[in-house]
Protein backbone atom coordinates (compact mmCIF):
# COMPACT_ATOMS: atom_id res chain seq x y z
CA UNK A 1 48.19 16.36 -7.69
CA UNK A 2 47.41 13.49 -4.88
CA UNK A 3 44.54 15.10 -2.69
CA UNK A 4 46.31 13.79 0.54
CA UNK A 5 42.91 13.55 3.15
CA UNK A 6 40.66 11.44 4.29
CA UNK A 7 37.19 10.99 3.29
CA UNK A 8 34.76 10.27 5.67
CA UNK A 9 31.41 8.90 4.19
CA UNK A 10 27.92 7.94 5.84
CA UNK A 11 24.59 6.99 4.83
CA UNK A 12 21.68 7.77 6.79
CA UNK A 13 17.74 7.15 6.84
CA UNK A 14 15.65 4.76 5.06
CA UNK A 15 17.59 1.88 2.55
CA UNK A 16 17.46 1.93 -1.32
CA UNK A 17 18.63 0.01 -4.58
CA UNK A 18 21.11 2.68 -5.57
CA UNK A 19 22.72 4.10 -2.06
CA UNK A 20 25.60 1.92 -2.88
CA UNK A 21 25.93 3.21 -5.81
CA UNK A 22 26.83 6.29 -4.71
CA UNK A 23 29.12 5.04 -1.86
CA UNK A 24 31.12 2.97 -5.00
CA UNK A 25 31.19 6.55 -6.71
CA UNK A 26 32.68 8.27 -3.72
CA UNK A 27 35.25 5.63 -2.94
CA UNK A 28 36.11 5.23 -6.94
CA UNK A 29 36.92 8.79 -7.21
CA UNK A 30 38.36 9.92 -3.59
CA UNK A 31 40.89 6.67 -4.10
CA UNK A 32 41.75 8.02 -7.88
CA UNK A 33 42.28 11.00 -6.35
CA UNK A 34 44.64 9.90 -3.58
CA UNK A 35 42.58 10.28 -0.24
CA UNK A 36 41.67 7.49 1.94
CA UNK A 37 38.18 6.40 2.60
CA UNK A 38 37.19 6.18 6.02
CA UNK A 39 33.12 5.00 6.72
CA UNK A 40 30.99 5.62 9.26
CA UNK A 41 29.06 2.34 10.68
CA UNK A 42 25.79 3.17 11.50
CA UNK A 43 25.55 6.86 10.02
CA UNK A 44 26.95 9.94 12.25
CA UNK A 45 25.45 8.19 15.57
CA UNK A 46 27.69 5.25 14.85
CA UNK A 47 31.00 7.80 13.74
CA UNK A 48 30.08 9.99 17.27
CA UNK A 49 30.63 6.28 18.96
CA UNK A 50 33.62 5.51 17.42
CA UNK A 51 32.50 2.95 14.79
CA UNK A 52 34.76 3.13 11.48
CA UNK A 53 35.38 1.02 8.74
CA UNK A 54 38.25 1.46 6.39
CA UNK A 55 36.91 1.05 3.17
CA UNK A 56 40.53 1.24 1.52
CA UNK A 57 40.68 -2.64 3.27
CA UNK A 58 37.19 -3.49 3.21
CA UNK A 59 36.69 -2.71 -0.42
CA UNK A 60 40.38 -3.80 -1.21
CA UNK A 61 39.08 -5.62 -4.90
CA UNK A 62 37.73 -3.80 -7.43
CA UNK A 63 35.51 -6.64 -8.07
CA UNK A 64 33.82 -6.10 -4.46
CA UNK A 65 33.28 -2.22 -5.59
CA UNK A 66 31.23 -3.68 -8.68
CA UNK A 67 29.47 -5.89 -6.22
CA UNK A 68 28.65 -3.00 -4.24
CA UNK A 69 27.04 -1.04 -6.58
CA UNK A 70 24.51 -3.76 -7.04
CA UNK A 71 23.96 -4.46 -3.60
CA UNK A 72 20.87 -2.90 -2.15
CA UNK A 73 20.35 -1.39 1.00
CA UNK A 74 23.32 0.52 2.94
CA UNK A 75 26.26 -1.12 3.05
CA UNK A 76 27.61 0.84 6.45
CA UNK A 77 24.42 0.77 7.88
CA UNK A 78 22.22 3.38 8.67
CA UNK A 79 20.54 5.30 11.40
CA UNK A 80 17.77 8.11 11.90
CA UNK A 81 19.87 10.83 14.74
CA UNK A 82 18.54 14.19 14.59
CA UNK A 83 21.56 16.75 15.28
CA UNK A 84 20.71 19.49 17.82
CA UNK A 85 21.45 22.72 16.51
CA UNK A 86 24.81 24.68 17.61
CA UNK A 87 23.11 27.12 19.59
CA UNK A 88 21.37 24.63 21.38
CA UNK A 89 24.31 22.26 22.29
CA UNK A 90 27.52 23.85 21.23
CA UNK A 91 29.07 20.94 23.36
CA UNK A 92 28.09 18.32 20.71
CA UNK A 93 29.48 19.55 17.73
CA UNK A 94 32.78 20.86 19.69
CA UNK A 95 33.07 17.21 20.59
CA UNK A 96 31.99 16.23 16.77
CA UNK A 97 34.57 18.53 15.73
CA UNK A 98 37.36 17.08 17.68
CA UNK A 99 36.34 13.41 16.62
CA UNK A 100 36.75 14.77 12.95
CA UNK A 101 40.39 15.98 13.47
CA UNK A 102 41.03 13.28 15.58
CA UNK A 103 40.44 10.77 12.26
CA UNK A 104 42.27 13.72 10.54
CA UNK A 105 38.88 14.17 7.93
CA UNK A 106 39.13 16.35 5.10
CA UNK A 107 35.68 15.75 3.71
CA UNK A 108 32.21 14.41 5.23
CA UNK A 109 30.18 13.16 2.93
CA UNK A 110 26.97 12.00 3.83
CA UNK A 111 24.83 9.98 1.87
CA UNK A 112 21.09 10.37 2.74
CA UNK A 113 17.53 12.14 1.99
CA UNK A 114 15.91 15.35 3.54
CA UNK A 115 17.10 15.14 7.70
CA UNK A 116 20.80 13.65 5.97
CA UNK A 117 21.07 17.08 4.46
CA UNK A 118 19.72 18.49 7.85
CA UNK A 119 22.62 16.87 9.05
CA UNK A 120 25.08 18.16 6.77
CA UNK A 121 23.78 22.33 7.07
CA UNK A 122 24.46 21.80 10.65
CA UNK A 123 27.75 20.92 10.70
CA UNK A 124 29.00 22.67 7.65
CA UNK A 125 27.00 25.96 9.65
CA UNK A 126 29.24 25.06 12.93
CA UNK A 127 32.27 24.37 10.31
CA UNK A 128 31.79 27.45 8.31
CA UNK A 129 31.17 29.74 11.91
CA UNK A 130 34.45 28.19 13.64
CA UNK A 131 36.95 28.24 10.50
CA UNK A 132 37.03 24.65 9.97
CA UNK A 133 38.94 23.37 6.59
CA UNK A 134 36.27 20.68 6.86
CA UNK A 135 34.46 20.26 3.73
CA UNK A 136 30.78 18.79 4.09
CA UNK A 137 28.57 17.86 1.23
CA UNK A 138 25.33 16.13 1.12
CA UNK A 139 24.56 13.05 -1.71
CA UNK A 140 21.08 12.74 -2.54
CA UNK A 141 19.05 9.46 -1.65
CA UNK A 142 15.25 9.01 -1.15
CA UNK A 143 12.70 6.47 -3.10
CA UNK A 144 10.57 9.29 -2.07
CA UNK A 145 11.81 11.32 -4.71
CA UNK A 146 10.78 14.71 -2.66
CA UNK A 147 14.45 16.53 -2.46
CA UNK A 148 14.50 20.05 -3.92
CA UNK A 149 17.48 21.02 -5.99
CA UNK A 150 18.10 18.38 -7.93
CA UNK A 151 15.57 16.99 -11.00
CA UNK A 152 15.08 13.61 -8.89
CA UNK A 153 16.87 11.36 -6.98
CA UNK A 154 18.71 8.32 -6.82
CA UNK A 155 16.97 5.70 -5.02
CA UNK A 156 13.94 7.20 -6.96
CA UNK A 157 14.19 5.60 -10.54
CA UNK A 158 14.77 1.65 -9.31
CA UNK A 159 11.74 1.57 -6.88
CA UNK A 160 9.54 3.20 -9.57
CA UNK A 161 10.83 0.22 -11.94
CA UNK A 162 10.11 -2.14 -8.81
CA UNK A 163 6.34 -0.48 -8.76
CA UNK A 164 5.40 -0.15 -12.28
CA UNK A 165 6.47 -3.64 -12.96
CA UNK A 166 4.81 -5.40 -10.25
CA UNK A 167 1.52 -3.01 -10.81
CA UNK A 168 1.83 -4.50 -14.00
CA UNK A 169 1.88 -8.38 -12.59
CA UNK A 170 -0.79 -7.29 -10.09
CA UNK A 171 -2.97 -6.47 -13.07
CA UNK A 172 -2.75 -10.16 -14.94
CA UNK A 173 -3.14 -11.84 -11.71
CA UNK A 174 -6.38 -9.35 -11.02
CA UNK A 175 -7.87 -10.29 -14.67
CA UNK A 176 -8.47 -13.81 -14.20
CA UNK A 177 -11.71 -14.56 -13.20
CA UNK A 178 -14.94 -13.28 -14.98
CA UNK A 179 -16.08 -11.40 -11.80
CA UNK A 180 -16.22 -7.62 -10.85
CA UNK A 181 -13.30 -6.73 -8.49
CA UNK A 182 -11.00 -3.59 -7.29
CA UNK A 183 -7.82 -4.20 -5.99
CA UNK A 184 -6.09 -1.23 -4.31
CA UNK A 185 -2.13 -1.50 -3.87
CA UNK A 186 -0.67 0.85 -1.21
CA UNK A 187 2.27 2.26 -2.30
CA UNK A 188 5.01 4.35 0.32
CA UNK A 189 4.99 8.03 0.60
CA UNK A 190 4.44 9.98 3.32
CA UNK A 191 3.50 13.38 1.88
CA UNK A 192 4.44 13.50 -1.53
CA UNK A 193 3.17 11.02 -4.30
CA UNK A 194 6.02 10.39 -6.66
CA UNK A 195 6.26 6.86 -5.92
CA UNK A 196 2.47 6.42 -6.09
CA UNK A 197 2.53 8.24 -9.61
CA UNK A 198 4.95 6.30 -10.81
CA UNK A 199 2.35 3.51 -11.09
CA UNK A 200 1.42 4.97 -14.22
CA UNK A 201 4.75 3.79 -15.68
CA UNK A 202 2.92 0.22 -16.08
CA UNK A 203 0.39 0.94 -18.27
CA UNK A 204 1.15 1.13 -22.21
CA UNK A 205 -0.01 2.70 -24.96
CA UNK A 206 -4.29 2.78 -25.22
CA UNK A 207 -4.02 0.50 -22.16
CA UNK A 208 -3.50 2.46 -19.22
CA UNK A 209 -2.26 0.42 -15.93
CA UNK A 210 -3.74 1.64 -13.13
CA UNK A 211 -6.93 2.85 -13.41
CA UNK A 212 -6.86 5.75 -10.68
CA UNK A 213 -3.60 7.29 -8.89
CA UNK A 214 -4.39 8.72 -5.58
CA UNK A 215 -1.68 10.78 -4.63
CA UNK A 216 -1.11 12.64 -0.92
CA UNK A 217 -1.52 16.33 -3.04
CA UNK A 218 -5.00 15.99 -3.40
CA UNK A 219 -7.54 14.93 -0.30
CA UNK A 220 -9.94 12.58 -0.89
CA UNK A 221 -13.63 12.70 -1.79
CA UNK A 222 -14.90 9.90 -1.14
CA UNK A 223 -18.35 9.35 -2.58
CA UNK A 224 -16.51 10.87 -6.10
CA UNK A 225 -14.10 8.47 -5.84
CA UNK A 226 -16.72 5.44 -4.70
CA UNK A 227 -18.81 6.74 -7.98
CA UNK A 228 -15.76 6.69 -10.31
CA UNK A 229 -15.39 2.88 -9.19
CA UNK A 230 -18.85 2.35 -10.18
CA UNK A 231 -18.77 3.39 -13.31
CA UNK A 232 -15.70 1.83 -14.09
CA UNK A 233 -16.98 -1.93 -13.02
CA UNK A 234 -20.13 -1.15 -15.32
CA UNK A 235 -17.36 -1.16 -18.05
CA UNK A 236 -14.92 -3.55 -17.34
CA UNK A 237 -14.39 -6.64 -14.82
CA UNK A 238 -11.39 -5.60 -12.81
CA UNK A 239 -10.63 -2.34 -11.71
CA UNK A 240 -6.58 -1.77 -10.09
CA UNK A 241 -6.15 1.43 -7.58
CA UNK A 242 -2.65 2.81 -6.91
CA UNK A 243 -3.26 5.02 -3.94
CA UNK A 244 -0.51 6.32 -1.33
CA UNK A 245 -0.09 5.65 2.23
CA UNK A 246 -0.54 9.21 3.05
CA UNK A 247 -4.11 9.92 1.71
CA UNK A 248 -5.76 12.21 3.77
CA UNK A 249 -9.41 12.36 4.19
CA UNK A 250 -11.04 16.22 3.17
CA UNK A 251 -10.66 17.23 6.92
CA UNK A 252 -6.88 16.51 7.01
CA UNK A 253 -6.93 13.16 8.57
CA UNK A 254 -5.05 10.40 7.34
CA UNK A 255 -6.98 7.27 6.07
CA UNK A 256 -4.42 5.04 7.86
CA UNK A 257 -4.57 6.72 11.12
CA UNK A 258 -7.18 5.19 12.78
CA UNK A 259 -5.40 1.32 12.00
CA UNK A 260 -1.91 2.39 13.20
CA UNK A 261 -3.27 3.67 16.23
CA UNK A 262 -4.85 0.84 16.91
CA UNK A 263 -1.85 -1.44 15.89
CA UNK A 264 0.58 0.21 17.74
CA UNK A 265 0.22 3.82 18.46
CA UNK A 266 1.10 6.80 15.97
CA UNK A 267 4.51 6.76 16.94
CA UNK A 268 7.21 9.51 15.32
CA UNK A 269 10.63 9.22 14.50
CA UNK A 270 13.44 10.99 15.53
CA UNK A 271 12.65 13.52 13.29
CA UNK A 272 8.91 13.89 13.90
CA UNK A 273 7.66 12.10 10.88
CA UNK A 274 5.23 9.22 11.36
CA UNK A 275 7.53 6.02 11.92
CA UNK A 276 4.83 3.59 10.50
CA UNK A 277 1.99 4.36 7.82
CA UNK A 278 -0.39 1.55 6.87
CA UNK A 279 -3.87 0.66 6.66
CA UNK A 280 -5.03 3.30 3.65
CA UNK A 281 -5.55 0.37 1.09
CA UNK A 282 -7.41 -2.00 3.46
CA UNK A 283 -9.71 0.83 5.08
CA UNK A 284 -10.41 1.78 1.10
CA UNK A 285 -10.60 -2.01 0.26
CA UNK A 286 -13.50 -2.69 3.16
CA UNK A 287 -15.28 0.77 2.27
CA UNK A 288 -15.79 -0.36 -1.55
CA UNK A 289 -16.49 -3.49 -0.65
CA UNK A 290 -19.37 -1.99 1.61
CA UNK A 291 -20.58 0.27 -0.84
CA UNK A 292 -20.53 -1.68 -3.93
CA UNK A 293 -20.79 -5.38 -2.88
CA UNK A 294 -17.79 -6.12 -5.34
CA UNK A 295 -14.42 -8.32 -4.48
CA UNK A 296 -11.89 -6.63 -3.19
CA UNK A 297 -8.05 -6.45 -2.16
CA UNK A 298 -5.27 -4.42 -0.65
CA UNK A 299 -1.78 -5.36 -1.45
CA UNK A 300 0.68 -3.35 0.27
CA UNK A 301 4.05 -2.81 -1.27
CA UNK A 302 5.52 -2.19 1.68
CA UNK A 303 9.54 -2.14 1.72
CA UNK A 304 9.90 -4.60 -0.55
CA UNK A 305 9.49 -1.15 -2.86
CA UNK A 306 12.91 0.37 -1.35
CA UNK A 307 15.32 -2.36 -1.80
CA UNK A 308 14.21 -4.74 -5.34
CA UNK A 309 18.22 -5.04 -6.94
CA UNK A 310 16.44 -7.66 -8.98
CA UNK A 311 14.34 -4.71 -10.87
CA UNK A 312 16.72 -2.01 -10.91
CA UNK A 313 17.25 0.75 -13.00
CA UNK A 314 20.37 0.82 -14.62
CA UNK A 315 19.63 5.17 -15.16
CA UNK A 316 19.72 5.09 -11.77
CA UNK A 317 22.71 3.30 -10.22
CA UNK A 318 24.36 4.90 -13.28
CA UNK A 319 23.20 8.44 -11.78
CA UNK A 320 23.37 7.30 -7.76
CA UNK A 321 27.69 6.60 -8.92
CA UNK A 322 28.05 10.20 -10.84
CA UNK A 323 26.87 12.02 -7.93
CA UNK A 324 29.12 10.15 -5.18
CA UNK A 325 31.89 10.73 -7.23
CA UNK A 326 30.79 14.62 -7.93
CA UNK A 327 30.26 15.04 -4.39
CA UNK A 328 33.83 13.76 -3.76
CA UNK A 329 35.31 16.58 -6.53
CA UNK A 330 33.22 19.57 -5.02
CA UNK A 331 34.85 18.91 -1.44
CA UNK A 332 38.15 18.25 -3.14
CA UNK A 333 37.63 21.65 -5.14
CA UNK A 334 37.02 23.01 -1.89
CA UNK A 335 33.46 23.40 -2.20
CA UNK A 336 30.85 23.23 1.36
CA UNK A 337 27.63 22.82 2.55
CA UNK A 338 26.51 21.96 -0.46
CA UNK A 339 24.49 18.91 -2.50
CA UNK A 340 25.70 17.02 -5.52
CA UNK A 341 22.33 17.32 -7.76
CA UNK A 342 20.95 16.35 -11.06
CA UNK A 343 20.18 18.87 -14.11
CA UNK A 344 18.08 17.44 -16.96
CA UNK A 345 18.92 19.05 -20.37
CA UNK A 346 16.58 16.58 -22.45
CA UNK A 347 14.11 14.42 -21.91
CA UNK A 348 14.46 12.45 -25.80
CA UNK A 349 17.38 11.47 -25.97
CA UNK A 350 17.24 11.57 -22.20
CA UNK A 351 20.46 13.56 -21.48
CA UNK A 352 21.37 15.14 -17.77
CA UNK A 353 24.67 16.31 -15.80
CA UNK A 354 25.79 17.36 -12.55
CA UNK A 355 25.78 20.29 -10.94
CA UNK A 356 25.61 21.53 -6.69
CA UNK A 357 22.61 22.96 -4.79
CA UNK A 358 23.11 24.73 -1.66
CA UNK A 359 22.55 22.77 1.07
CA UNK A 360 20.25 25.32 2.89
CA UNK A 361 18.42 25.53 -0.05
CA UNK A 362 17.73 21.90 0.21
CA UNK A 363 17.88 20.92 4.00
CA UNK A 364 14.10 20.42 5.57
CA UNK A 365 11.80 21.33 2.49
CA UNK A 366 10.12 19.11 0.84
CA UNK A 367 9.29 19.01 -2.95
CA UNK A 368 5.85 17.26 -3.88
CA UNK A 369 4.44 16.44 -7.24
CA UNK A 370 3.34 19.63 -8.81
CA UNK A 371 -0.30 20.34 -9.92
CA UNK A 372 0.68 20.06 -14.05
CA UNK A 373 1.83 16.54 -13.34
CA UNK A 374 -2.00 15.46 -11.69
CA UNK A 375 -5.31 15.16 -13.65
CA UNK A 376 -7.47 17.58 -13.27
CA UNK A 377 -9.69 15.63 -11.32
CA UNK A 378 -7.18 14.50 -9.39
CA UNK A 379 -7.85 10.80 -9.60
CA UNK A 380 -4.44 10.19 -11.99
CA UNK A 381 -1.19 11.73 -13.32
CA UNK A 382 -1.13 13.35 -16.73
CA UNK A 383 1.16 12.53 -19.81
CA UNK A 384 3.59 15.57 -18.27
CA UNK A 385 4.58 12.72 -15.38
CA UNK A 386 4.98 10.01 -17.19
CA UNK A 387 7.43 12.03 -19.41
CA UNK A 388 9.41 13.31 -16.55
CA UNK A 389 9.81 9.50 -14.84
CA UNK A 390 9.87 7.40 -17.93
CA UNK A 391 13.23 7.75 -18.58
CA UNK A 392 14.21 7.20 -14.95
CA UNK A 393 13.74 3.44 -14.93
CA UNK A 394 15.56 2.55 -18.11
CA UNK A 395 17.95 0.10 -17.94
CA UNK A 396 18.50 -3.75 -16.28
CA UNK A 397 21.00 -4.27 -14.56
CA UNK A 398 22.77 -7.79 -14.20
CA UNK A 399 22.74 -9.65 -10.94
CA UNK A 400 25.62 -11.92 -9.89
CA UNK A 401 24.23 -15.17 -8.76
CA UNK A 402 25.25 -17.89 -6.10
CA UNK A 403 22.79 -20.76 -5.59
CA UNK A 404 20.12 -19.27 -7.42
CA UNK A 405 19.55 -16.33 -5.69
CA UNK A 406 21.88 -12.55 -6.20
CA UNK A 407 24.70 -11.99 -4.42
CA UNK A 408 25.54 -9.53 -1.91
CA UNK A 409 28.76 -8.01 -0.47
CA UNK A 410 27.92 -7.44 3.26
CA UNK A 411 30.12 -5.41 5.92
CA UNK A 412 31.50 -7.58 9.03
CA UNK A 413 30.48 -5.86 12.06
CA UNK A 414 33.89 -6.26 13.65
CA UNK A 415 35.64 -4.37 10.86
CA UNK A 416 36.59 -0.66 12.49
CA UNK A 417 39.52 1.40 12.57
């Protein structure tokens, strides 16, 4: 039976390797099923101002859907818009409301990390309280890997590849000279160290790659970590740090805070979180340096971490596709305000399915790395995390190639309903 509707999809907050993945698994299976795809340019913000693509014509080959599931970043664009709640502006989401009917919208589905599915328990709340037949379900996205409900998420598995194989590289380039030296690369995450642990993934077996993992869980002692680096250059010539951006000294300060505000401020997001973190591998870089009158370097992965198509994981865009199209079935089954998720069942043969989370359950908690998965010293991540992630970046996936660099199916910004 033809599920007559249309599907409205967005993506929201920061970029990844596999969001279009899951926006190709949401317009694969609400077209199979009958509805037409309608997308939001620029997230919900870009929707409330009446900017919508029809994907049905955008995406009119097939061969531009297989294009877009190996195109990184977000394909409608994106935005960071914190949603009031409905008792404090009922007058937004009436207005919300009546933009929805007036695109006749079965289903929102919004494609995004922990404020996206802030977004989606408001509306589906406001939905649910005023008898909507609106059906609103969250997809999972975040490199950060920090969504509960689900065993990881997409976005997650490809920048771990990106960072495990160029902490690899980082190590032969570090190696070369007969001279003592740390190198410290600063890897993204704000609170929780998934990304950073993933580091690990580099190493092989009796050669571990990095030496020390420095995650946001655990503060930092200083002098013990200052003596661990001493003991490892009496050892060995070149010594390789992964440490997160959001270190925090023992007294809850951030290591970075004292170079972002004097680069540009602490500034916040719409959300509240810190809109810039840097600085944690160069203040650690200068300190060693001080201490131990060795060479040293920061390298700062940066955002070339959320977006490298050329390293991705083929688990993952396999994974980001199931759960865009499972999203698509829950609202068609007449499921709401709830989260397409993953469920592990093995990790040899790796083996997982689908399932739903609540969306309250999910919407503005966090999920960090738990204290099983971090040495007891807290200086690395045990054998228990490199189980859990390993299987998580298996996989290449082809690029297609015009004049020597991939190729990329982009939007045009006059394309709207």
């Amino acid at each position: 039976m033809a599920w007559n509707t249309n599907v409205l999809v967005g993506q929201s907050g920061g970029p990844t390797a596999a969001i279009n993945a899951s926006l190709a698994g949401v317009f694969d299976t609400a077209r199979d099923l009958g509805a037409h795809v309608l997308g939001m340019r620029y997230g919900i913000e870009g929707f409330l101002g009446g900017r919508i693509l029809h994907l049905d014509r955008t995406l009119g080959d097939p061969m531009d859907v297989e294009l877009l599931r190996r195109t990184p970043s977000s394909f409608l664009g994106s935005c960071r818009f914190k949603l009031p709640t409905p008792e404090q502006d009922p007058a937004f989401f009436e207005d919300a409301f009546a933009k929805f009917e007036a695109a006749r919208v079965g289903a929102v589905l919004y494609i995004g990390g922990n404020d996206s599915m802030d977004t989606i328990d408001k509306l589906s709340q406001w939905g649910t309280d005023h008898d909507s037949d609106i059906r609103f379900i969250g997809i999972p996205k975040t490199i950060d890997n920090d969504l509960v409900g689900t065993d990881h998420t997409p976005g997650y598995g490809s920048a771990a590849k990106f960072i495990a194989t160029t902490m690899r590289e980082i190590m032969r380039d570090s190696s070369v000279y007969d001279l003592k030296s740390v190198t410290f690369v600063e890897i993204m995450g704000r609170d929780a160290g998934w990304l950073t642990g993933s580091a690990c993934l580099a190493g092989t077996q009796g050669n571990p790659c990095p030496d020390l993992v420095l995650l946001p869980e655990v503060t930092l002692n200083q002098d013990m970590l200052l003596n661990r680096l001493s003991l490892l250059l009496e050892r060995k010539n070149t010594v390789v740090v992964a440490v997160s951006e959001g270190v925090r000294h023992r007294d809850g300060t951030l290591l970075c805070e004292a170079a972002a505000e004097a680069a540009d401020g602490t500034r916040l997001d719409a959300f509240g979180h810190v809109a810039s973190l840097s600085g944690t591998g160069r203040y650690l870089a200068s300190v060693t340096r001080a201490a131990l009158g060795c060479k040293t370097r920061a390298i700062e992965l940066s955002t070339l971490q959320r977006c490298a198509s050329h390293v991705a994981s083929a688990t993952d865009l396999a994974e980001a596709y199931a759960l865009g199209g499972a999203g698509v079935l829950a609202a068609r089954d007449g499921q709401t305000a709830m989260m397409s998720a993953i469920k592990r069942i093995f990790d040899k043969p790796y083996l997982y399915d689908t399932t739903l989370a609540p969306i309250r359950d999910v919407a503005n908690k966090e999920r960090k790395v738990p204290r099983e998965f971090i040495s007891a010293d807290g200086m690395n991540v045990t054998a228990a995390f490199e189980r859990y992630a390993r299987p998580l970046i298996d996989g290449e996936v082809s690029s297609t190639y015009q004049g020597g660099v991939p190729h990329h199916i982009t939007p045009l910004d006059g394309d709207r309903a």
